[in-house]
Every structure is written in C-alpha cells, then in structure tokens.
Protein backbone atom coordinates (compact mmCIF):
# COMPACT_ATOMS: atom_id res chain seq x y z
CA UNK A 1 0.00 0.00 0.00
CA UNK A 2 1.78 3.45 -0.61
CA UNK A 3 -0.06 7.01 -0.82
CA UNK A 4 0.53 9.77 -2.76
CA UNK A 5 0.95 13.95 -2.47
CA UNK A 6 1.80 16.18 -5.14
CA UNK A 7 3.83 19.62 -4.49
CA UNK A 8 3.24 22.23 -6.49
CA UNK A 9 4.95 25.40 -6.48
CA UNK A 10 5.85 28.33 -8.27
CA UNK A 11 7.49 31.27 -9.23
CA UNK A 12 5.51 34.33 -8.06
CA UNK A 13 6.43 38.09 -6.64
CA UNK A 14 8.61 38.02 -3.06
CA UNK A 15 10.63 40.99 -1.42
CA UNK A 16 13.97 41.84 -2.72
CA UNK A 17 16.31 39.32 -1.93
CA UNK A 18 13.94 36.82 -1.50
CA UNK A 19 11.60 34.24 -2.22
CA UNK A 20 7.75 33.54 -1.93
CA UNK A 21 7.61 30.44 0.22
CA UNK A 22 3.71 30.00 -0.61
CA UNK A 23 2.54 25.77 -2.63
CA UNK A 24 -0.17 23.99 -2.67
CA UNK A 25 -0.07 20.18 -1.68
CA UNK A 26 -2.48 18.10 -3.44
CA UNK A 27 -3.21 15.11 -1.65
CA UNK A 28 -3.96 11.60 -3.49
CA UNK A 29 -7.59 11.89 -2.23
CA UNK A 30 -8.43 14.71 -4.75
CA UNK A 31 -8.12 17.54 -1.72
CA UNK A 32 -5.65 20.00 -1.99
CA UNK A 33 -4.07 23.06 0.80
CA UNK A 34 -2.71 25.99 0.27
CA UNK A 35 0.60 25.90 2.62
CA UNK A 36 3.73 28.17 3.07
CA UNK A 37 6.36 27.78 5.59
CA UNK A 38 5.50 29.04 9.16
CA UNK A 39 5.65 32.48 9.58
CA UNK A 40 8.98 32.47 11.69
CA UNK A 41 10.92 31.18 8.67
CA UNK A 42 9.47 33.70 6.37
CA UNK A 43 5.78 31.76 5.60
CA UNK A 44 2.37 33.03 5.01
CA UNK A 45 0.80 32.63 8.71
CA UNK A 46 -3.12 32.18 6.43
CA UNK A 47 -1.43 28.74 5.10
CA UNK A 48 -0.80 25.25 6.34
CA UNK A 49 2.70 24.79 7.17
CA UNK A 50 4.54 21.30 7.14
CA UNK A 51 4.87 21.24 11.09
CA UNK A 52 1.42 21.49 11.57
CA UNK A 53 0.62 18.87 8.65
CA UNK A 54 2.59 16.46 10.62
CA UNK A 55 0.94 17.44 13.83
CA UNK A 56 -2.44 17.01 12.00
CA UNK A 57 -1.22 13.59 11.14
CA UNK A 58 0.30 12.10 14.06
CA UNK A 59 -3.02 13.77 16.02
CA UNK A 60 -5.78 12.57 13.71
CA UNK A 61 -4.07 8.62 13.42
CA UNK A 62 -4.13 8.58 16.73
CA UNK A 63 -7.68 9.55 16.76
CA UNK A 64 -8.35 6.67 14.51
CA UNK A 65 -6.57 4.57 16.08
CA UNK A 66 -8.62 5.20 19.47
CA UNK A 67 -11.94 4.93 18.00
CA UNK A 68 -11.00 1.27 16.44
CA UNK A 69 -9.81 0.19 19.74
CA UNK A 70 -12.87 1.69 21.32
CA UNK A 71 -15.15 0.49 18.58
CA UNK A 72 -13.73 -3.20 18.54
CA UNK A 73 -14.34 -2.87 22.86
CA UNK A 74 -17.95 -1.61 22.53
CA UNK A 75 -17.59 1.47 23.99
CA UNK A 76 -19.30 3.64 21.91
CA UNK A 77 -17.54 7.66 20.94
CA UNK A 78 -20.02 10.72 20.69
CA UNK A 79 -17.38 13.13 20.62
CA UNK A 80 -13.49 13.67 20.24
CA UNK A 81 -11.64 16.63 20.59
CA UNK A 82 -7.75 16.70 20.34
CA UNK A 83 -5.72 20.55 20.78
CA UNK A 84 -2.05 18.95 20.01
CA UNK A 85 1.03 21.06 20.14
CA UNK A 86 4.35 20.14 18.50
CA UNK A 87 7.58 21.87 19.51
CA UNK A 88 10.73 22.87 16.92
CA UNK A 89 14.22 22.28 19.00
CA UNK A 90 17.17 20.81 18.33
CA UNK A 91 17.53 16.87 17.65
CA UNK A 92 20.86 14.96 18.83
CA UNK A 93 22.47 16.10 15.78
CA UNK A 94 22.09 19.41 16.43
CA UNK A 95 19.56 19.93 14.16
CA UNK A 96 16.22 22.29 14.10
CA UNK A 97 13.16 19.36 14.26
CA UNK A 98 9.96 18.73 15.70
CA UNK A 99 11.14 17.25 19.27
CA UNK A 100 8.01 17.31 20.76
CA UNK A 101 4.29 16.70 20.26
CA UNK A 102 1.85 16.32 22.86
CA UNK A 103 -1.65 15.07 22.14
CA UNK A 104 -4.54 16.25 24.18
CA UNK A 105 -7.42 14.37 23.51
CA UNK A 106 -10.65 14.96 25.33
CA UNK A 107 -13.36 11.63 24.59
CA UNK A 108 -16.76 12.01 25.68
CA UNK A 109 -18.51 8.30 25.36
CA UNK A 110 -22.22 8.04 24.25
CA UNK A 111 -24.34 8.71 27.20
CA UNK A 112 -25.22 6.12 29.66
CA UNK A 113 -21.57 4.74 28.85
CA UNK A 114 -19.26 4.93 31.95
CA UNK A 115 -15.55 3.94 30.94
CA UNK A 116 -12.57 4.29 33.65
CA UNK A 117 -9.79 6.51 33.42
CA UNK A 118 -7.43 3.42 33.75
CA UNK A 119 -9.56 1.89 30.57
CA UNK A 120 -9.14 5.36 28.63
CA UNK A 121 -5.37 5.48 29.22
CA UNK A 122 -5.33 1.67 28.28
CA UNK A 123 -7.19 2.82 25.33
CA UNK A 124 -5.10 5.72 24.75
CA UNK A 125 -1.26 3.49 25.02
CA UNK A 126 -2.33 1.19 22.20
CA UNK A 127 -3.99 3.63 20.47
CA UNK A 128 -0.28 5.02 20.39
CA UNK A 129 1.56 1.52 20.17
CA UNK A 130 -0.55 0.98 16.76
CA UNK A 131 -0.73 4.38 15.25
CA UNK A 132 1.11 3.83 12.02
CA UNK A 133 2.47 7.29 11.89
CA UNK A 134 3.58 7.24 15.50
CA UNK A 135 5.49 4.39 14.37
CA UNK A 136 7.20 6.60 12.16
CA UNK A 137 8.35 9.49 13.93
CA UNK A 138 12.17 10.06 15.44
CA UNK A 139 10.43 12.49 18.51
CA UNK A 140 9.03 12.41 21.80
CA UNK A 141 5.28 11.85 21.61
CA UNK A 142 3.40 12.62 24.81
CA UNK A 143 -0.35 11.79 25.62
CA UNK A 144 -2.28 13.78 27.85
CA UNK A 145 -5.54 12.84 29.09
C-alpha cells in the first residue's frame, strides 16, 4: 500500500532578496491546501505549514486509532476533541526538528456509557503503540488525558 501527495509550487512576486515560500499540496484523495512555511521562517501565517501537517497527522491517526480500539471494545464515541502542540528544537544532531508533540485528547462516550480513566489510558497506550504514523516518527510523543 503506498499514498501519494503532489507539491506544487511556483514562481511568483517576493521581497527583494527573496523568495515567496507559498505551494499547494495536493493530496492523493483529490483535496488540496494551500501551505507556506511558518511564519517564523518567512511563511504566510493564512497557510498550512509542514509542522502542523505532521501534527495534524500524528493527532488525527491517533484519533483513529482510538476509536477502532474503542469500537472493537464496545464502547461507543459521541465526541473527540484533540488541541495537540508540537515543539521545533534541536535533535541529537544538532539539528532544528519537531522534538516534541503532545496530544490532548478529550473523549466524551455516548451517554449512559461509563468507561474508567485506567480503561481510557489503556485505550489511549495502544492507540499510540498501533498508530502507524507514531510508528514513524524520530520524537518524543506525549499523551495527555
């Protein structure tokens, strides 16, 4: 299995000395974003930038992840709300990355459902053992709940 995103970008005005950072990524689904950098390395703050795209990942495959677990379990979702943050630093190389990202999902369970908090954070850790793009990342990845 293998996905797909196309990266377009071109040639358009910028300030002297340098260049417009604006693209649009055009994902295999059909949907496409406008993005730039972030606005700290010179980006349009209106667009997506790639930190956040990876944030949106890792955030909404955990999501998915969750509501299989919960699904398979019988423990029926109404709503689920996640405000993640993911922090630039400096890797072991010495190199600007995303070091962080902390998840903060908030699950509210159909009513009349009563699930523990040591069942939600049991939920939550293999939600985060099976999340394929967890899997894939090189930083620290912290769940709050």
């Amino acid at each position: 299995m293998g996905f797909k995103v196309t990266v377009d970008w071109h040639t358009s005005p910028a300030a002297e000395g340098e260049f417009n950072r604006d693209h649009q990524v055009k994902y295999g689904s059909g949907q496409s974003v406008e993005a730039s950098s972030a606005p700290e390395y010179k980006g349009n703050e209106e667009k997506v930038n790639p930190e956040e795209n990876l944030l949106a990942a890792l955030s909404s495959c955990h999501m998915l992840t969750f509501l299989a677990i919960a699904h398979l379990k019988r423990l029926p979702v109404s709503t689920y709300s996640d405000n993640a943050i993911a922090d630039l630093g400096k890797n072991d190389a010495g190199k600007i990355a995303v070091v962080k990202m902390t998840l903060n999902p908030e699950v509210v369970f159909a009513e009349g459902v009563e699930v523990s908090e040591e069942t939600i954070a049991k939920i939550h850790e293999k939600a985060h053992a099976n999340c394929f793009i967890a899997n894939s990342l090189a930083c620290e990845v912290e769940i709050k709940h």
